[in-house]
N, C-alpha and C. Protein backbone atom coordinates (compact mmCIF):
# COMPACT_ATOMS: atom_id res chain seq x y z
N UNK A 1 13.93 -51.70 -15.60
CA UNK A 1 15.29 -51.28 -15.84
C UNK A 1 16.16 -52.50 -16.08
N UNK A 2 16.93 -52.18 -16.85
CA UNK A 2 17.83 -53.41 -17.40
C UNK A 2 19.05 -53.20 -16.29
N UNK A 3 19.15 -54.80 -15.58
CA UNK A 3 20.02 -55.01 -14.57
C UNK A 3 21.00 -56.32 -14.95
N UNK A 4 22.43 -56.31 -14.27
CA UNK A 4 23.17 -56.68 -14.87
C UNK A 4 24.03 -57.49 -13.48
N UNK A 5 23.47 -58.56 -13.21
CA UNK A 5 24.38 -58.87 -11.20
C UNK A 5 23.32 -57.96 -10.36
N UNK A 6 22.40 -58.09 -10.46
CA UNK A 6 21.58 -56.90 -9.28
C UNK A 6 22.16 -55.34 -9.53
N UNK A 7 22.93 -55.35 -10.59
CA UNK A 7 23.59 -53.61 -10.66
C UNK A 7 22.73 -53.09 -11.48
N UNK A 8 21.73 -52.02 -11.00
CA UNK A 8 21.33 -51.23 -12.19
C UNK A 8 21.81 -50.15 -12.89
N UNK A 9 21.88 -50.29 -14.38
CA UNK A 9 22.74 -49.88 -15.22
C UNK A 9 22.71 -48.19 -14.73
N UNK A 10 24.11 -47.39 -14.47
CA UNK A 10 23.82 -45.91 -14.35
C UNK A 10 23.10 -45.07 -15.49
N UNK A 11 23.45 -45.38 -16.45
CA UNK A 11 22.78 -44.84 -17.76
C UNK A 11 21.42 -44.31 -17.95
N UNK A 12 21.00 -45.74 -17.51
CA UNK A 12 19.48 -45.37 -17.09
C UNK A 12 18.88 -44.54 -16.40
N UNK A 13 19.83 -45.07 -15.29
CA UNK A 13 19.51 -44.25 -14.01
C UNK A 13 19.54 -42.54 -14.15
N UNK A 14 20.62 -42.30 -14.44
CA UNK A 14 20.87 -41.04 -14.64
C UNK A 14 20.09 -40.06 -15.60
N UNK A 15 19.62 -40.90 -16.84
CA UNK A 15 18.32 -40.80 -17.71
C UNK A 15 17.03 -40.15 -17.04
N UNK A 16 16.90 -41.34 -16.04
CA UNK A 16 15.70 -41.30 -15.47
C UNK A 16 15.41 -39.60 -14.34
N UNK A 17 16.70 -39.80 -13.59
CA UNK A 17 16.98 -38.63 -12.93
C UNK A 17 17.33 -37.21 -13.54
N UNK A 18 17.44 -37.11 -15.04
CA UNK A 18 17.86 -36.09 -15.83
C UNK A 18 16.31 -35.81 -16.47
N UNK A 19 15.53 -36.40 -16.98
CA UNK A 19 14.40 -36.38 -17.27
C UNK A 19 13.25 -35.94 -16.20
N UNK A 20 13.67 -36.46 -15.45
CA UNK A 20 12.65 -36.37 -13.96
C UNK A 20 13.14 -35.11 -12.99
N UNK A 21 14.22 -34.86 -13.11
CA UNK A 21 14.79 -33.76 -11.99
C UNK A 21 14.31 -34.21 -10.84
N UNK A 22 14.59 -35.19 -10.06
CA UNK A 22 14.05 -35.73 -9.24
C UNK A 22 15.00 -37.21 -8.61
N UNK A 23 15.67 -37.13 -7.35
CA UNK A 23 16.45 -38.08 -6.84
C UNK A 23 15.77 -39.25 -6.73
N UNK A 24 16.24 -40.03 -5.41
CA UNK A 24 15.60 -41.30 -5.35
C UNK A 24 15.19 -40.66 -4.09
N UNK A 25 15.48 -40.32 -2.91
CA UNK A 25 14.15 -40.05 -1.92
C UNK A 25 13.03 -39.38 -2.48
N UNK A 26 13.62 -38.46 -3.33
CA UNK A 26 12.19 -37.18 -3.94
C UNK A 26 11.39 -38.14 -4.47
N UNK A 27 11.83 -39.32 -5.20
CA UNK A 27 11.03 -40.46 -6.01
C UNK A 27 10.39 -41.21 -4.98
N UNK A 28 11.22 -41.65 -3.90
CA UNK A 28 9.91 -42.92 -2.95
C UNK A 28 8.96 -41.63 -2.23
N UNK A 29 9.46 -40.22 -1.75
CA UNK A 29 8.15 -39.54 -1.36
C UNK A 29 7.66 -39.19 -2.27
N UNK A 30 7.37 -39.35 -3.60
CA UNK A 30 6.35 -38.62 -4.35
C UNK A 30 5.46 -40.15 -4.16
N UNK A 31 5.89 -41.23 -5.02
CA UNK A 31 4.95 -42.51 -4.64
C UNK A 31 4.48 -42.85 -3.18
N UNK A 32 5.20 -42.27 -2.65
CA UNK A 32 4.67 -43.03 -1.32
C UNK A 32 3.20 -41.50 -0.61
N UNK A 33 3.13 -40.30 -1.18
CA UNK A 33 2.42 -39.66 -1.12
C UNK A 33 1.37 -40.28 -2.59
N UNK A 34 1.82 -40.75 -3.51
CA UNK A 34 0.84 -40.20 -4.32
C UNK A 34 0.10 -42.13 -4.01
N UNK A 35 0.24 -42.96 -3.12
CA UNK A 35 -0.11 -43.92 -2.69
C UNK A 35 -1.32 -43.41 -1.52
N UNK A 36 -1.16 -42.54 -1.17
CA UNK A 36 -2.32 -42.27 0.80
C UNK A 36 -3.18 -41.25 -0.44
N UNK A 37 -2.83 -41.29 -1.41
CA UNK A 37 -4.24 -40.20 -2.37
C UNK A 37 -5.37 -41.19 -2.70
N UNK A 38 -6.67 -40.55 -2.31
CA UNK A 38 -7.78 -41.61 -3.20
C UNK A 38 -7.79 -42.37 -4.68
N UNK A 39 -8.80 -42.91 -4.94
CA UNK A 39 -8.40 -43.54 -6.12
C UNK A 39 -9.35 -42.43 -7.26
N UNK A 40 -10.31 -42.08 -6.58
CA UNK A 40 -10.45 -40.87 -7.65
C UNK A 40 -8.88 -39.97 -8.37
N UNK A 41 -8.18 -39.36 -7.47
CA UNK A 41 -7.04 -39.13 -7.34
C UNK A 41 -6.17 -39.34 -7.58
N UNK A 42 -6.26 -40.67 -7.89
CA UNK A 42 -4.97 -41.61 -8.57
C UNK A 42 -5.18 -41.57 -9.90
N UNK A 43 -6.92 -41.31 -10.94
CA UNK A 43 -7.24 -41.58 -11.60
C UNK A 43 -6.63 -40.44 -12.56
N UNK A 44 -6.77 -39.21 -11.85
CA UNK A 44 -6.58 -37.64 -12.57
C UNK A 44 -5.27 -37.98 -12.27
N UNK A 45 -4.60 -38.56 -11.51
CA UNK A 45 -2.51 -38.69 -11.76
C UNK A 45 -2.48 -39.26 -12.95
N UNK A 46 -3.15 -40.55 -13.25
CA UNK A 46 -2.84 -41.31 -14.44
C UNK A 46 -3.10 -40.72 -16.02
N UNK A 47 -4.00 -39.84 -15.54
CA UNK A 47 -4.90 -39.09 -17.17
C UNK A 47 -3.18 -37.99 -16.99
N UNK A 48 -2.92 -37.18 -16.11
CA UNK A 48 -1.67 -36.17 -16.30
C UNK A 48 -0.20 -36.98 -16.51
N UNK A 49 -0.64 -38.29 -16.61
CA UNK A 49 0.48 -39.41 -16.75
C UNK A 49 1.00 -39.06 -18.73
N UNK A 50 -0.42 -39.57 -19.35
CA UNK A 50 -0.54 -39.76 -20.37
C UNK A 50 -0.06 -38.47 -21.19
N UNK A 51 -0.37 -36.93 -20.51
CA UNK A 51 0.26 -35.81 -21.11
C UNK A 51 1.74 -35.77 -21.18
N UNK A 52 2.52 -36.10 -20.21
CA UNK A 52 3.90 -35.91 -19.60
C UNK A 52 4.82 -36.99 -20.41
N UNK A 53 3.63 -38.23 -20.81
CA UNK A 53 4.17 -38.83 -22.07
C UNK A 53 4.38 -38.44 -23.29
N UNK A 54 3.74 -37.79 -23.64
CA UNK A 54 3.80 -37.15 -24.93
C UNK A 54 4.91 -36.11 -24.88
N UNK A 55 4.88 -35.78 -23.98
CA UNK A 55 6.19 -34.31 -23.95
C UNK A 55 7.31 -34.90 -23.61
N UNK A 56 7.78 -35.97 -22.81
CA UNK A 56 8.73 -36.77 -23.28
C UNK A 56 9.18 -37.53 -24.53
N UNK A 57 8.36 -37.93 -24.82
CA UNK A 57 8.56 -38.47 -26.53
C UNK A 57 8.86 -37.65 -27.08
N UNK A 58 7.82 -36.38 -27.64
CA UNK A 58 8.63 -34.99 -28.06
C UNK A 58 10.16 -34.49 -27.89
N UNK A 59 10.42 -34.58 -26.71
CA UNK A 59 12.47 -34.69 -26.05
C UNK A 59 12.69 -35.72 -26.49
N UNK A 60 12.50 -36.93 -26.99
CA UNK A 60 13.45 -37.48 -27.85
C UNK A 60 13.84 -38.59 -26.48
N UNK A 61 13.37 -38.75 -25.33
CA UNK A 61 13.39 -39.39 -24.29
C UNK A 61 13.96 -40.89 -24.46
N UNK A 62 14.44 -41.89 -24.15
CA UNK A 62 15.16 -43.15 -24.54
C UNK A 62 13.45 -43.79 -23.53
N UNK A 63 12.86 -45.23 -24.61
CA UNK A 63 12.21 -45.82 -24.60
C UNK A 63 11.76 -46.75 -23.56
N UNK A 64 13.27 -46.72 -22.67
CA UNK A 64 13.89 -47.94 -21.59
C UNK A 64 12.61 -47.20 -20.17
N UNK A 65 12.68 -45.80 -20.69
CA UNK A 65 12.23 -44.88 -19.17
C UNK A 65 11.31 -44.16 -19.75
N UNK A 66 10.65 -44.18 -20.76
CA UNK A 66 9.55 -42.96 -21.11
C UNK A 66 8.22 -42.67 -20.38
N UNK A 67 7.94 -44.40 -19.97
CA UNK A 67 6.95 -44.78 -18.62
C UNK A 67 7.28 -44.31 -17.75
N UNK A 68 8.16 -44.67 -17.30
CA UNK A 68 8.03 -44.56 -15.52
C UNK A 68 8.54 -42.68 -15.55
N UNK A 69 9.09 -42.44 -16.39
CA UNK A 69 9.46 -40.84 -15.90
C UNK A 69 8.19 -40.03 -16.17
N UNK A 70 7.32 -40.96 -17.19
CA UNK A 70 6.46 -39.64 -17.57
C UNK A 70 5.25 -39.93 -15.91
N UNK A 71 4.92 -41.09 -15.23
CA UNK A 71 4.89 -41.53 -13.93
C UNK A 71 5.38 -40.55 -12.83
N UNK A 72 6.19 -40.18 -12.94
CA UNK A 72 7.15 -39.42 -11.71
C UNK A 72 6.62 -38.27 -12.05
N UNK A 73 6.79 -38.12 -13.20
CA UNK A 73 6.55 -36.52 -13.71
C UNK A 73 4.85 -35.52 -13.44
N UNK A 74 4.17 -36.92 -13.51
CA UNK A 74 2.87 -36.63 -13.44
C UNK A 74 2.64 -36.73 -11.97
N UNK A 75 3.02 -37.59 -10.76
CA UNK A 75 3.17 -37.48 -9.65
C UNK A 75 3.60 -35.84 -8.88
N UNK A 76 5.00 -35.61 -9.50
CA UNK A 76 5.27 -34.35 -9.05
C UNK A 76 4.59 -32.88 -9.32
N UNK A 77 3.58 -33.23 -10.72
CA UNK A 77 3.23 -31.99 -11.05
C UNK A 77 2.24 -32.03 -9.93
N UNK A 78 1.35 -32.91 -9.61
CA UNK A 78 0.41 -32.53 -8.27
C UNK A 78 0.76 -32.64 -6.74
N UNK A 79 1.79 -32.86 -7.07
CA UNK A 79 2.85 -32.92 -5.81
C UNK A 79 2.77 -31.37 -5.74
N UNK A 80 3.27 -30.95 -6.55
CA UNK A 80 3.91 -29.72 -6.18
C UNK A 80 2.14 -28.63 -6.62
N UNK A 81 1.88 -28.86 -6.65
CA UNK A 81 0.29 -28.22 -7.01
C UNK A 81 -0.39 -28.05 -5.69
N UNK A 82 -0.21 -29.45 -4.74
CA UNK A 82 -0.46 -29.17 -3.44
C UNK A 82 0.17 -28.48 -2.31
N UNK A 83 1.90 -28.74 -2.82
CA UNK A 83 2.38 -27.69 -2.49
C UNK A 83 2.25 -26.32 -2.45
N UNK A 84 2.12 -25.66 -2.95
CA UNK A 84 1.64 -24.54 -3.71
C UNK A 84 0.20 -24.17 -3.28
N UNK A 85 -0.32 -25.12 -2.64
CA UNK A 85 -1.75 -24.81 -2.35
C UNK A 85 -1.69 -24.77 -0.73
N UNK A 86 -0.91 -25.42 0.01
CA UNK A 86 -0.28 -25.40 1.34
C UNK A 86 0.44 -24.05 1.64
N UNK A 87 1.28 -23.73 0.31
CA UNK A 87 2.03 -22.77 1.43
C UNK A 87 0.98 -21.13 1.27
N UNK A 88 2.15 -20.15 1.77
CA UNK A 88 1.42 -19.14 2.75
C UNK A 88 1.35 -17.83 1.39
N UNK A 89 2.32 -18.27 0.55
CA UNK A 89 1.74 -17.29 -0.64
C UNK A 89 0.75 -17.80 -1.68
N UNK A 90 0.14 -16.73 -1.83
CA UNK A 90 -1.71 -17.01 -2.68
C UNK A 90 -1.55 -16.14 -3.67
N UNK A 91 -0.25 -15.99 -4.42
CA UNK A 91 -0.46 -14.59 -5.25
C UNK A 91 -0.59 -15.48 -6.38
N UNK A 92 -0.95 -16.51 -6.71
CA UNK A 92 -1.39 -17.02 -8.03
C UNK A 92 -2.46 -16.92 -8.78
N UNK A 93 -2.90 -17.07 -9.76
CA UNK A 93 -4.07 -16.13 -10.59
C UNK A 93 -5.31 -17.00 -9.69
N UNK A 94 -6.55 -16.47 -10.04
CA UNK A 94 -7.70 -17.07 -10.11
C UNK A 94 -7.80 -18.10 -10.43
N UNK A 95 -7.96 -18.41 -11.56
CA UNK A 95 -7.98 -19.41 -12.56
C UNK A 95 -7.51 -20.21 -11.87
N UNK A 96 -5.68 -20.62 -11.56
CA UNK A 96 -5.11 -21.60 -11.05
C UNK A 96 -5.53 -22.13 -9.90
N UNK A 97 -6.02 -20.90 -9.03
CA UNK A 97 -6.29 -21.35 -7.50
C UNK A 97 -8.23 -22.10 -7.41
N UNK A 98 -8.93 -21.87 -8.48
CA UNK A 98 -9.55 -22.34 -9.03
C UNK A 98 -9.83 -24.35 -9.38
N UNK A 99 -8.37 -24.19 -9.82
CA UNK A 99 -8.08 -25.31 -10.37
C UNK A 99 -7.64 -26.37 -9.04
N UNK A 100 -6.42 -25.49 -8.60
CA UNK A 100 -6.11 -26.26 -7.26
C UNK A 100 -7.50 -26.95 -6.07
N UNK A 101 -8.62 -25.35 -6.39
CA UNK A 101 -9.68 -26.44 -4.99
C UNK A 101 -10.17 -27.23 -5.87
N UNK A 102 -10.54 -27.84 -7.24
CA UNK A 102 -11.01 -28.74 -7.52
C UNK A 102 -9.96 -29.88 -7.21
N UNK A 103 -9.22 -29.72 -6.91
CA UNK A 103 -8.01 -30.89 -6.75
C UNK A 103 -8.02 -31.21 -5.60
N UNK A 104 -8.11 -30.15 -4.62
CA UNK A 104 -8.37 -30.65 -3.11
C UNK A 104 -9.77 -31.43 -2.83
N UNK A 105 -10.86 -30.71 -3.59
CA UNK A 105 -11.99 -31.20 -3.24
C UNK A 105 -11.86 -32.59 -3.51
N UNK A 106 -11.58 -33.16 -4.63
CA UNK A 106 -11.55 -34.55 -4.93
C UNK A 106 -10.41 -35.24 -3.84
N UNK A 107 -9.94 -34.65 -3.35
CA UNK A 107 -8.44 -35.27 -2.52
C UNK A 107 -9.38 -35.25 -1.22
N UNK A 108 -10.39 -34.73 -0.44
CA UNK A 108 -10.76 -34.50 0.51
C UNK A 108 -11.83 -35.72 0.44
N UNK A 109 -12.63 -36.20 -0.17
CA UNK A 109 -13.61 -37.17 -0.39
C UNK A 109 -12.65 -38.66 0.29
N UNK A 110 -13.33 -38.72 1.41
CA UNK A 110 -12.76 -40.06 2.37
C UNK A 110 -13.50 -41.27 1.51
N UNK A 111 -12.53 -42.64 1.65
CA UNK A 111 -13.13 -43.51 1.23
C UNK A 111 -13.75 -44.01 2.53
N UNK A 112 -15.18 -44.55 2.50
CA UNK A 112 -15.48 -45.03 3.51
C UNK A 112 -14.95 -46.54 3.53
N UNK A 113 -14.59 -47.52 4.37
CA UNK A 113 -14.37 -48.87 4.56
C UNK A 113 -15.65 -49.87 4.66
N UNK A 114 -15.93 -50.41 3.31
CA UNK A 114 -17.58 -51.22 3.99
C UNK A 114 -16.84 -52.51 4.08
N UNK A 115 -16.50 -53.12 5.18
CA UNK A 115 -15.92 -54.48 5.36
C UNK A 115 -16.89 -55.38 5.27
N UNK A 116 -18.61 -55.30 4.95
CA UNK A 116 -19.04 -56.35 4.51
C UNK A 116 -18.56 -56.46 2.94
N UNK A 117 -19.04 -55.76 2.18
CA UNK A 117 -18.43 -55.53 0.65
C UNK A 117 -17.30 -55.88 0.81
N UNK A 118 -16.09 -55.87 1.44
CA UNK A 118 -14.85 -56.45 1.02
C UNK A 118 -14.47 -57.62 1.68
N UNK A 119 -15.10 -58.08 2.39
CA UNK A 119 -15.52 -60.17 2.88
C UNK A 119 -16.33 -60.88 1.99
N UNK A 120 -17.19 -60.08 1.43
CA UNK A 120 -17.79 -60.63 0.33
C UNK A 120 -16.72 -60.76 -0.85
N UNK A 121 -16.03 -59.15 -1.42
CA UNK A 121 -14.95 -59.52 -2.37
C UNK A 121 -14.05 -60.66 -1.93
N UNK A 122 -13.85 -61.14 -0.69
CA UNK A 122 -12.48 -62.21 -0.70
C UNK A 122 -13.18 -63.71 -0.50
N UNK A 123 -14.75 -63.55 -0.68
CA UNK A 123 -15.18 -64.86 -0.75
C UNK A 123 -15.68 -64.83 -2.44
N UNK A 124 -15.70 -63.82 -3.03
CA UNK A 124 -16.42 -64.02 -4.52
C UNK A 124 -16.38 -65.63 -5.30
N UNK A 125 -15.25 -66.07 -5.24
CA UNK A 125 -15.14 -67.25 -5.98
C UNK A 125 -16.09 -68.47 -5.46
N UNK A 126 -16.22 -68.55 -3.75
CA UNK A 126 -17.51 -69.01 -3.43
C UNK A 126 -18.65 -69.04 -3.65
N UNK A 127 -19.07 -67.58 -3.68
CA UNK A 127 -20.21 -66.86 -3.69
C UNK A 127 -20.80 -67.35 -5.08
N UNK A 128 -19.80 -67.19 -6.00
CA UNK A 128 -20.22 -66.56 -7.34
C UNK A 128 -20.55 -68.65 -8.07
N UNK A 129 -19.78 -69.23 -6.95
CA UNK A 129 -19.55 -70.79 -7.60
C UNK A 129 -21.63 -71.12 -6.94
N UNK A 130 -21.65 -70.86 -5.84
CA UNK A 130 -22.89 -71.29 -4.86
C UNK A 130 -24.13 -70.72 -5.91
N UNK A 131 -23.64 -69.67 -6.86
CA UNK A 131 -24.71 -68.93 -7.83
C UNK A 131 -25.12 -69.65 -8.73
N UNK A 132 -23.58 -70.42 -9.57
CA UNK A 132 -23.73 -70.80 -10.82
C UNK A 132 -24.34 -72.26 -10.60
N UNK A 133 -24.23 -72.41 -8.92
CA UNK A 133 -25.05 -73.92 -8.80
C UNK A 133 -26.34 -73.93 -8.30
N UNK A 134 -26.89 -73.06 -8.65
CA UNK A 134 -28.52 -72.47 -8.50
C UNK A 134 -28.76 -71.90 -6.99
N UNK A 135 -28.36 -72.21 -6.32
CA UNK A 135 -28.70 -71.81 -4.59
C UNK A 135 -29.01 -70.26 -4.90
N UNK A 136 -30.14 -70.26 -3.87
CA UNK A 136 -30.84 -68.96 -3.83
C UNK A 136 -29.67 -67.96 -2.68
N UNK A 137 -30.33 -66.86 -2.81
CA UNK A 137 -29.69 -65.95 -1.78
C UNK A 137 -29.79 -66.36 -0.22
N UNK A 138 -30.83 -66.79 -0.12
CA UNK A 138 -31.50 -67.41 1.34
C UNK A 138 -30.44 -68.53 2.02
N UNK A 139 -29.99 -69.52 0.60
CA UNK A 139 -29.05 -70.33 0.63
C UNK A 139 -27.90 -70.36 0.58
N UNK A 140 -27.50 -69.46 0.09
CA UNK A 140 -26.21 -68.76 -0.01
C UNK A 140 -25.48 -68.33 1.73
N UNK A 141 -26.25 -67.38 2.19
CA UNK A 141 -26.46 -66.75 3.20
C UNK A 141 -26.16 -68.02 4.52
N UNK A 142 -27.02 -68.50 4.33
CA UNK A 142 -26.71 -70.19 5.28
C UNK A 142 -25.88 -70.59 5.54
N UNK A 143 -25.24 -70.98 3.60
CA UNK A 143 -23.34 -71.68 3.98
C UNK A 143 -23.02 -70.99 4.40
N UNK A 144 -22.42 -69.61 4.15
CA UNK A 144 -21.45 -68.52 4.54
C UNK A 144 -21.66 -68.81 5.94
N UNK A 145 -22.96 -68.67 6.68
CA UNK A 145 -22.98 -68.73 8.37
C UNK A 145 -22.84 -69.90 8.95
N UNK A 146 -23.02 -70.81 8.04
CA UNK A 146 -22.58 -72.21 8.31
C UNK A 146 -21.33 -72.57 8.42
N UNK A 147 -20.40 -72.78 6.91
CA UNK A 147 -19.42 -73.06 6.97
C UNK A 147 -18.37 -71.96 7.27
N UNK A 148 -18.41 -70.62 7.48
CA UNK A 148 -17.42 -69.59 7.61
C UNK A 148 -17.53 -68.47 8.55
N UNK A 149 -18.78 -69.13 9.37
CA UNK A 149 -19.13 -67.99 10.33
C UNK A 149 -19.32 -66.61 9.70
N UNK A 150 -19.81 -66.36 9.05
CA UNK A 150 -19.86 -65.13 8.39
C UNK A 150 -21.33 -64.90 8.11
N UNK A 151 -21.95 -63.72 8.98
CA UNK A 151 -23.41 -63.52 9.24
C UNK A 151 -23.49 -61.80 7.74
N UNK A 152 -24.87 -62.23 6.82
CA UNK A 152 -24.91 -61.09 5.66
C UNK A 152 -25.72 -61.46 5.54
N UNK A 153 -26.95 -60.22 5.43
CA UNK A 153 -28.17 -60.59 5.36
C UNK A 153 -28.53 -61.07 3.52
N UNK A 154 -29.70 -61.12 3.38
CA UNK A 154 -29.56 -62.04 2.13
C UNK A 154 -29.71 -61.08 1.15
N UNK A 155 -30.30 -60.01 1.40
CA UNK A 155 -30.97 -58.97 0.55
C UNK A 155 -29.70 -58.21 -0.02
N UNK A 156 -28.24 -58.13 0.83
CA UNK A 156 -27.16 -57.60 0.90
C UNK A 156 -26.64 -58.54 -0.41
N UNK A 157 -26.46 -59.77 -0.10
CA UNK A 157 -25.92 -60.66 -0.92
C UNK A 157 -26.73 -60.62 -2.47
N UNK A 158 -28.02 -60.09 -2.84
CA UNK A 158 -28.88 -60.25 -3.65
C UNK A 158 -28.33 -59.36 -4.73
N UNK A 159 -27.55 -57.72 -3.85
CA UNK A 159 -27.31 -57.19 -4.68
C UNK A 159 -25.66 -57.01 -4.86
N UNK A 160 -24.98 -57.41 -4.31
CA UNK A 160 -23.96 -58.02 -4.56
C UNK A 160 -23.80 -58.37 -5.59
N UNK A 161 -24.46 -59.99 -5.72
CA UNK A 161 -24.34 -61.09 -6.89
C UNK A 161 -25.15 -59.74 -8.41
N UNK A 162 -26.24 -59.28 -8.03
CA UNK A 162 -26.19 -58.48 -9.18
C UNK A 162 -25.20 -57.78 -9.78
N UNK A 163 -24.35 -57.01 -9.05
CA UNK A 163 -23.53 -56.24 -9.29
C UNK A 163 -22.05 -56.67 -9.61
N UNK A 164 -21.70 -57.20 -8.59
CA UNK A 164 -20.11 -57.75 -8.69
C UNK A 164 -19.98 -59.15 -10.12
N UNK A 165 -21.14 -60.31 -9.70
CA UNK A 165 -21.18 -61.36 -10.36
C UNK A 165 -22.37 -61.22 -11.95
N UNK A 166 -23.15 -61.02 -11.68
CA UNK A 166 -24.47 -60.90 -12.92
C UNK A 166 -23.50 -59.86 -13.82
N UNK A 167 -23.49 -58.63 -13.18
CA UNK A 167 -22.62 -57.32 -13.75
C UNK A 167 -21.70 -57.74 -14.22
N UNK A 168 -20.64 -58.04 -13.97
CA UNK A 168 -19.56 -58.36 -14.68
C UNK A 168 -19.67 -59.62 -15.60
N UNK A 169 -19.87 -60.26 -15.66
CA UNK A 169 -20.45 -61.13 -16.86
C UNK A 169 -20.83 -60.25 -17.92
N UNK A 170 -22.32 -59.61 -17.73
CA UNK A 170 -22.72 -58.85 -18.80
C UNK A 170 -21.64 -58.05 -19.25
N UNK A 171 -20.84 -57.16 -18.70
CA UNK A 171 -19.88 -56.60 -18.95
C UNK A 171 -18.75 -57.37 -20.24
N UNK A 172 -18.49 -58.82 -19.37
CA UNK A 172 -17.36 -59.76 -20.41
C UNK A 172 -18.12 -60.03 -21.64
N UNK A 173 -19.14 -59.84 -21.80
CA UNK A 173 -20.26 -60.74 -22.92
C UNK A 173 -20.28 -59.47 -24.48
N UNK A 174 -20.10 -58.24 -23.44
CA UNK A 174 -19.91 -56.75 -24.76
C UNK A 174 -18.96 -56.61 -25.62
């Protein structure tokens, strides 16, 4: 948003809120709900992102906000989808209520936390440097318990470096 002294312009604002039907608390609880959703979850917000764009452009929408409203917009439609799936009337067709448990089901899938996988992600630049300087997994495994106290068995690290480091390379190389 185009700001002017820390003032953001009303124009916009009001744009944004006329387009969106949607205040500024309704706006930090839709993000701040559509933030505690998985990332599967986040993925199907972003694909209903890309529709809500198009139907804004269609309205003739000002360019400054066509993002972030069609953002809000796609937030609230499953906002309110879960709504709708919470409350106590069910008189909605088949089909829809259909649609809704595939939405829960994917919303229900816990991420598990593997905190070795993500000590490994915040050492990668180590890891991936100890690779490109030939050290085996065996060796690898050593420094880490050597210099960082950090105990991973090697076989763990083997497929790691396949995946995170080998993998992504091949990936940059396509």
């Amino acid at each position: 948003m185009k700001q002017k002294n820390n003032i953001i312009d009303g124009k916009i604002l009001a744009n944004l809120e006329f387009h969106t039907k949607l205040s500024l608390d309704q706006r930090k609880s839709h993000v701040n709900w559509f933030n505690r959703q998985n990332v599967e979850f986040q993925i199907i917000v972003f694909s209903e992102q890309r529709n809500q764009f198009f139907k804004l452009k269609n309205l003739n929408a000002e360019q400054d906000i066509l993002s972030l409203a069609a953002f809000y917009l796609a937030i609230k439609y499953f906002y309110d989808k879960e709504q709708l799936l919470k409350s106590k009337n069910k008189t909605q067709s088949l089909n829809e209520l259909g649609n809704l448990s595939k939405i829960e089901r994917i919303k229900s899938k816990k991420q598990k936390p593997k905190p070795k996988l993500q000590m490994l992600l915040t050492m990668n630049s180590i890891i991936e440097q100890l690779h490109v300087d030939g050290y085996s997994s065996r060796e690898i495994k050593l420094h880490l318990q050597n210099k960082y106290r950090k105990t991973i068995s090697h076989t763990y690290l083997v497929n790691y470096i396949k995946e995170y480091i080998v993998g992504s390379k091949e990936e940059s190389h396509v």
